[in-house]
PDB file of N, CA and C in Angstrom:
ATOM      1  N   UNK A   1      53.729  -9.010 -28.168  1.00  0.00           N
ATOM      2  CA  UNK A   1      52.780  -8.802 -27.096  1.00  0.00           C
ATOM      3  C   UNK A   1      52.433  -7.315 -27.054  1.00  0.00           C
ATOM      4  N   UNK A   2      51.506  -6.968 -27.476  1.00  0.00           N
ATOM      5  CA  UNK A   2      50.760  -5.901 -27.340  1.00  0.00           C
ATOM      6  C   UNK A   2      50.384  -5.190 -26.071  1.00  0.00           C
ATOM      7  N   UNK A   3      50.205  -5.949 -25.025  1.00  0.00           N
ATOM      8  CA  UNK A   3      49.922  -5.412 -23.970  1.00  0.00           C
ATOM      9  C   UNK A   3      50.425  -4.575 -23.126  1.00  0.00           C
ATOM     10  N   UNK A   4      51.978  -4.463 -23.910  1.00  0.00           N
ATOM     11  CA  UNK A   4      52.827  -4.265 -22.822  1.00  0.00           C
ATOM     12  C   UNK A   4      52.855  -2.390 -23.475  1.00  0.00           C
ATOM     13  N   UNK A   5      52.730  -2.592 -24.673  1.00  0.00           N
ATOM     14  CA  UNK A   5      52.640  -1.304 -24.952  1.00  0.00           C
ATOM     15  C   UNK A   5      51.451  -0.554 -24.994  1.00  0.00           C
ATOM     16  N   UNK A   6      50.035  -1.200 -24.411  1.00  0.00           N
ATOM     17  CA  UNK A   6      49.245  -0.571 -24.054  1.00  0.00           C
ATOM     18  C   UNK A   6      49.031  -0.140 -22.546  1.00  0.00           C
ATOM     19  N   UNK A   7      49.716  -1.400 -21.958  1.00  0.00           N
ATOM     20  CA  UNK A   7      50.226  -0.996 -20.220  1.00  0.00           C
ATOM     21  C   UNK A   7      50.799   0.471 -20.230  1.00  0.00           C
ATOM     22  N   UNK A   8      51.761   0.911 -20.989  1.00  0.00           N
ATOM     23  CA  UNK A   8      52.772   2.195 -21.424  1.00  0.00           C
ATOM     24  C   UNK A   8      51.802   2.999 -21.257  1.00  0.00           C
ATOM     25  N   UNK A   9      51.232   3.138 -22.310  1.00  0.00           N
ATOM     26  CA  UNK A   9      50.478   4.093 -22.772  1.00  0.00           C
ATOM     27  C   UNK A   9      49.584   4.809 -21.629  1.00  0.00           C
ATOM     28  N   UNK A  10      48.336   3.490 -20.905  1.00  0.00           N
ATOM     29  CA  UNK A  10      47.835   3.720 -19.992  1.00  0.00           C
ATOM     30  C   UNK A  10      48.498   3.979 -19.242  1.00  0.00           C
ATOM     31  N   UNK A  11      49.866   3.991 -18.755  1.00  0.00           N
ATOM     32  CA  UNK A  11      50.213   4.411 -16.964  1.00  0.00           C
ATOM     33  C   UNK A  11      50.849   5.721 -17.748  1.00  0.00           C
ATOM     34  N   UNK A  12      51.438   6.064 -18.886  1.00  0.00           N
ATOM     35  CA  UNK A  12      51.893   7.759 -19.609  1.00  0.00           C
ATOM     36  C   UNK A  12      50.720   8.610 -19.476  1.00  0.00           C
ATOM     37  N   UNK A  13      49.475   8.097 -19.294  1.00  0.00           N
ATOM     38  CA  UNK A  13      47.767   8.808 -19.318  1.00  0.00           C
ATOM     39  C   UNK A  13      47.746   8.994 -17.862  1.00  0.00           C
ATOM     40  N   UNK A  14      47.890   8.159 -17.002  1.00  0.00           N
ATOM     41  CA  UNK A  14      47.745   8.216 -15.560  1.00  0.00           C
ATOM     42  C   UNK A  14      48.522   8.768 -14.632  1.00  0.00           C
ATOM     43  N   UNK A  15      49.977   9.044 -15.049  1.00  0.00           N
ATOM     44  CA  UNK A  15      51.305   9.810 -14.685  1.00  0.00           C
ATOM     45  C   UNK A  15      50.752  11.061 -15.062  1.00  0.00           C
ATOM     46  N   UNK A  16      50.711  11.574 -16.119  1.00  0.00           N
ATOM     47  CA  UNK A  16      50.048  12.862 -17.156  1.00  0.00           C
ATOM     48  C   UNK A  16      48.819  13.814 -16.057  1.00  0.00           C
ATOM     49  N   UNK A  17      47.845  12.642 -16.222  1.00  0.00           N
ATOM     50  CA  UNK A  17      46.645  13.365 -15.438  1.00  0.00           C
ATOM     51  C   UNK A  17      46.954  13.504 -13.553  1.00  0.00           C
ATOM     52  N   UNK A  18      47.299  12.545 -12.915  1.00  0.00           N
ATOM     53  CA  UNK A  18      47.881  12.972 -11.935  1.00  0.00           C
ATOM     54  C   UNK A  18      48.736  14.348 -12.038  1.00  0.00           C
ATOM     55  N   UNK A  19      49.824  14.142 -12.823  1.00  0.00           N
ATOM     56  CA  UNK A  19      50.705  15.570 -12.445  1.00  0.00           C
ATOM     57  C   UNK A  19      49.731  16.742 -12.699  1.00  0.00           C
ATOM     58  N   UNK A  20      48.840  16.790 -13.628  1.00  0.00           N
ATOM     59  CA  UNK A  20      47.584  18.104 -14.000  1.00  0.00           C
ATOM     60  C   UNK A  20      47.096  18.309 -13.047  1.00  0.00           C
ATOM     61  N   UNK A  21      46.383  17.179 -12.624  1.00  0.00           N
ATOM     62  CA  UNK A  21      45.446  17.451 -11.254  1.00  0.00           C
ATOM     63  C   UNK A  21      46.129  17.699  -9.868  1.00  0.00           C
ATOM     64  N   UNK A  22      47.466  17.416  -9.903  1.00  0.00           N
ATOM     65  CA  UNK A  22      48.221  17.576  -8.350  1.00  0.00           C
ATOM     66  C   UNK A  22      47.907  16.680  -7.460  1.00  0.00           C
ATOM     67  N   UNK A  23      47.356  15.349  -7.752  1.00  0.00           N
ATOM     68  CA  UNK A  23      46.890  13.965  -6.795  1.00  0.00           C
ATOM     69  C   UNK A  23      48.157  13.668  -6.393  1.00  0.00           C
ATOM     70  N   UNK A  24      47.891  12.719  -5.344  1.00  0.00           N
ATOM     71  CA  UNK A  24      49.213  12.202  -4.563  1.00  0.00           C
ATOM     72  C   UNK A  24      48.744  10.675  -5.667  1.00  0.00           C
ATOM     73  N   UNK A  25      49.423  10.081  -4.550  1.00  0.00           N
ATOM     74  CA  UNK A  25      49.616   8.201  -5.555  1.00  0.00           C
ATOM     75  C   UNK A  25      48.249   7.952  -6.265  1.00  0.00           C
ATOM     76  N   UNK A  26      48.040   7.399  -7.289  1.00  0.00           N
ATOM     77  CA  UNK A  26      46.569   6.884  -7.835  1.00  0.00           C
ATOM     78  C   UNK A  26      46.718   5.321  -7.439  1.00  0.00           C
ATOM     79  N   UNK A  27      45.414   4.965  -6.620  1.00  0.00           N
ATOM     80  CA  UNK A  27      45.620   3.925  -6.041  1.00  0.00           C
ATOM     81  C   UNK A  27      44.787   2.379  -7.120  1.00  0.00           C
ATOM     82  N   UNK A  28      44.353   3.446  -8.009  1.00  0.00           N
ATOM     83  CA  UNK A  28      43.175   2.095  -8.869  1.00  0.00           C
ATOM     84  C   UNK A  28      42.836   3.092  -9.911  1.00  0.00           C
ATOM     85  N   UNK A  29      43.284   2.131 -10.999  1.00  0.00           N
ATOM     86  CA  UNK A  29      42.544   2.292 -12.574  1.00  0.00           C
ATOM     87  C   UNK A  29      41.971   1.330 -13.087  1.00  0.00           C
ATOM     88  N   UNK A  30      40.131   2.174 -13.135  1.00  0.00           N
ATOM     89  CA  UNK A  30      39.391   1.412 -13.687  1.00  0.00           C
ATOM     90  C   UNK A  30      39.591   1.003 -15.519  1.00  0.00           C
ATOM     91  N   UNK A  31      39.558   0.181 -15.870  1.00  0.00           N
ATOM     92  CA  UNK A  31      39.551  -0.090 -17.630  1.00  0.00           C
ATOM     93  C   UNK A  31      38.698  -1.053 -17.556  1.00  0.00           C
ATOM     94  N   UNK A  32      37.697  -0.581 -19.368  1.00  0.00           N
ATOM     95  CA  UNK A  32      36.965  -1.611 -19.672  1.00  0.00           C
ATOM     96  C   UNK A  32      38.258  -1.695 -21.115  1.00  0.00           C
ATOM     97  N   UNK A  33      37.845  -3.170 -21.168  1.00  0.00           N
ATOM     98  CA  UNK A  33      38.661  -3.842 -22.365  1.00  0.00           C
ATOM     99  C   UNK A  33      37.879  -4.440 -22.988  1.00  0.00           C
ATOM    100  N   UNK A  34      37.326  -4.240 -24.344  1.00  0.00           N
ATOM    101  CA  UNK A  34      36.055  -4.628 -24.758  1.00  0.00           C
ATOM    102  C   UNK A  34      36.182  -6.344 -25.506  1.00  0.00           C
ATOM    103  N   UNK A  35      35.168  -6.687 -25.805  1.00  0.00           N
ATOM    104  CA  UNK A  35      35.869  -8.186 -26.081  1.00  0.00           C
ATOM    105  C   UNK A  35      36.468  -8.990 -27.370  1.00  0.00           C
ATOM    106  N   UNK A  36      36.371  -7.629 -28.436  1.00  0.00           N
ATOM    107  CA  UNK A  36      36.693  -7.626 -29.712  1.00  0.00           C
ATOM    108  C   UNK A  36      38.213  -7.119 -29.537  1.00  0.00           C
ATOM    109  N   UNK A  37      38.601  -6.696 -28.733  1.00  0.00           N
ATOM    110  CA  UNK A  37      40.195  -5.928 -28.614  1.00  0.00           C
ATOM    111  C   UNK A  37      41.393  -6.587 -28.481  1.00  0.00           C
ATOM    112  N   UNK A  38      41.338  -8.743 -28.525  1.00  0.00           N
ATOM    113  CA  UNK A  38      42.274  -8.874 -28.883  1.00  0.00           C
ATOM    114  C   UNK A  38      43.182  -8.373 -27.930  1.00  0.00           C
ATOM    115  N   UNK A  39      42.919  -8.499 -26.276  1.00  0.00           N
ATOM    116  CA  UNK A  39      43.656  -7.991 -25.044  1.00  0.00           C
ATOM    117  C   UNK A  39      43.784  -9.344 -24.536  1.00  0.00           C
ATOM    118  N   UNK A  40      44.352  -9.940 -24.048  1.00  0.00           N
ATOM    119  CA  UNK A  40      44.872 -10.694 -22.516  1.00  0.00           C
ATOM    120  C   UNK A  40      44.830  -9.536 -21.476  1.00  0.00           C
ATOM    121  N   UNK A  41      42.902 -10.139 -20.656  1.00  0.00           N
ATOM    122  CA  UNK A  41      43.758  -8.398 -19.823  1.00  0.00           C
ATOM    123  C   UNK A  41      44.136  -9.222 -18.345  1.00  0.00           C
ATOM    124  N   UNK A  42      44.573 -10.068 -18.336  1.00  0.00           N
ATOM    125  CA  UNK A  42      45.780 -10.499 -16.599  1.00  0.00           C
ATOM    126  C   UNK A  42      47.324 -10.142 -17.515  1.00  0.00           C
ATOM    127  N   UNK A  43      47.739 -10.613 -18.397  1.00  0.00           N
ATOM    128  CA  UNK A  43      48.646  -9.769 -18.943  1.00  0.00           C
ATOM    129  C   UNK A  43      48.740  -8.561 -19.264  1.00  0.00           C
ATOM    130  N   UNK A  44      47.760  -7.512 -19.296  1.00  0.00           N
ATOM    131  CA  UNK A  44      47.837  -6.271 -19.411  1.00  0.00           C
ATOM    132  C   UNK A  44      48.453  -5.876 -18.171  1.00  0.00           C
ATOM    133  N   UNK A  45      47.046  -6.655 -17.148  1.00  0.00           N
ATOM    134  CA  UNK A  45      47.354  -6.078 -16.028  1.00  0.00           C
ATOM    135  C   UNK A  45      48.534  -5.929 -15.173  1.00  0.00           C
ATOM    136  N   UNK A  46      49.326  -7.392 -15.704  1.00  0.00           N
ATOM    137  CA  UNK A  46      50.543  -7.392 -15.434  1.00  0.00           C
ATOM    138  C   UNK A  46      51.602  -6.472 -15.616  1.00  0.00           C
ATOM    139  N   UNK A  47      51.316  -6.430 -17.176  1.00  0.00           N
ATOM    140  CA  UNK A  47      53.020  -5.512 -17.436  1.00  0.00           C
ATOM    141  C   UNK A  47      52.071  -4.104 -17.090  1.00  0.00           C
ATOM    142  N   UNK A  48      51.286  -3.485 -16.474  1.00  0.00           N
ATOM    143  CA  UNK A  48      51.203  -2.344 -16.129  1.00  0.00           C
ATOM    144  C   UNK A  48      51.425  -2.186 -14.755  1.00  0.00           C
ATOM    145  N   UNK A  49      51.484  -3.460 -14.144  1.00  0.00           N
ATOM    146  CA  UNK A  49      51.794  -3.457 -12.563  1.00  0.00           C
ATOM    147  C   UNK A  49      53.336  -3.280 -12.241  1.00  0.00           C
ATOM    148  N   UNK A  50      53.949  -4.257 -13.895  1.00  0.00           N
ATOM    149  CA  UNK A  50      55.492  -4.043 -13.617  1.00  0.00           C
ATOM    150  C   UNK A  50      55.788  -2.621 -14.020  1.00  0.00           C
ATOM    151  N   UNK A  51      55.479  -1.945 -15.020  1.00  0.00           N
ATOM    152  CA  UNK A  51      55.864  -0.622 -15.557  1.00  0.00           C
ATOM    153  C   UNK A  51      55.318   0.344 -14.270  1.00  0.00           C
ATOM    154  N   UNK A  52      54.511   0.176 -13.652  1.00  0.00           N
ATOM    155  CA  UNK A  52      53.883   1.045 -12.123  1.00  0.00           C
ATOM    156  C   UNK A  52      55.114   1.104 -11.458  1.00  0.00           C
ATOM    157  N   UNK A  53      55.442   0.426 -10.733  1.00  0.00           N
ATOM    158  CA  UNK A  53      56.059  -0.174 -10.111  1.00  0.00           C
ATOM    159  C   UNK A  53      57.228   1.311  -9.943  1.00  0.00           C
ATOM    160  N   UNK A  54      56.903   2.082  -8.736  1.00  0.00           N
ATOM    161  CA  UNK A  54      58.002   3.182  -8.068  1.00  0.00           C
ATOM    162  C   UNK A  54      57.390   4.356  -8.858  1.00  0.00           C
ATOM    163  N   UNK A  55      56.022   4.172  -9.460  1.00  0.00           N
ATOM    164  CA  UNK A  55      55.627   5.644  -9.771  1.00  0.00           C
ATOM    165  C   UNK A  55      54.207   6.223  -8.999  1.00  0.00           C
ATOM    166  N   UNK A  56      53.776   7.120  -9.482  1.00  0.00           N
ATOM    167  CA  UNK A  56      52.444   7.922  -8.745  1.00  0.00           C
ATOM    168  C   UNK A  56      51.122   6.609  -9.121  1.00  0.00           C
ATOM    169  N   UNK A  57      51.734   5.935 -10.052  1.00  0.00           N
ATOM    170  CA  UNK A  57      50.658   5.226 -10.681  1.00  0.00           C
ATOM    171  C   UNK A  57      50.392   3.875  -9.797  1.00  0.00           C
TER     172      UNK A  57
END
């Protein structure tokens, strides 16, 4: 499952740019997932909700 390591990736990008910018919690990340990419994105969305889960993200 791929997703789970693109969940990673995206919330390591969103942790990253928060700490740069000095934001408090990020409450919503927009993603387009294009339709050639071979995503499940309710499973993306998932394991990025579980990997969130107690951070800024």
């Amino acid at each position: 499952m791929h997703e789970s390591s693109l969940a990673a990736s995206i919330l390591s990008i969103v942790r990253e740019t928060a700490e740069r910018e000095g934001s408090g919690p990020v409450v919503q990340v927009d993603l387009c997932v294009g339709e050639l990419a071979g995503v499940e994105e309710n499973t993306l969305r998932a394991c990025f909700e579980m990997l969130a889960e107690g951070t800024v993200a």
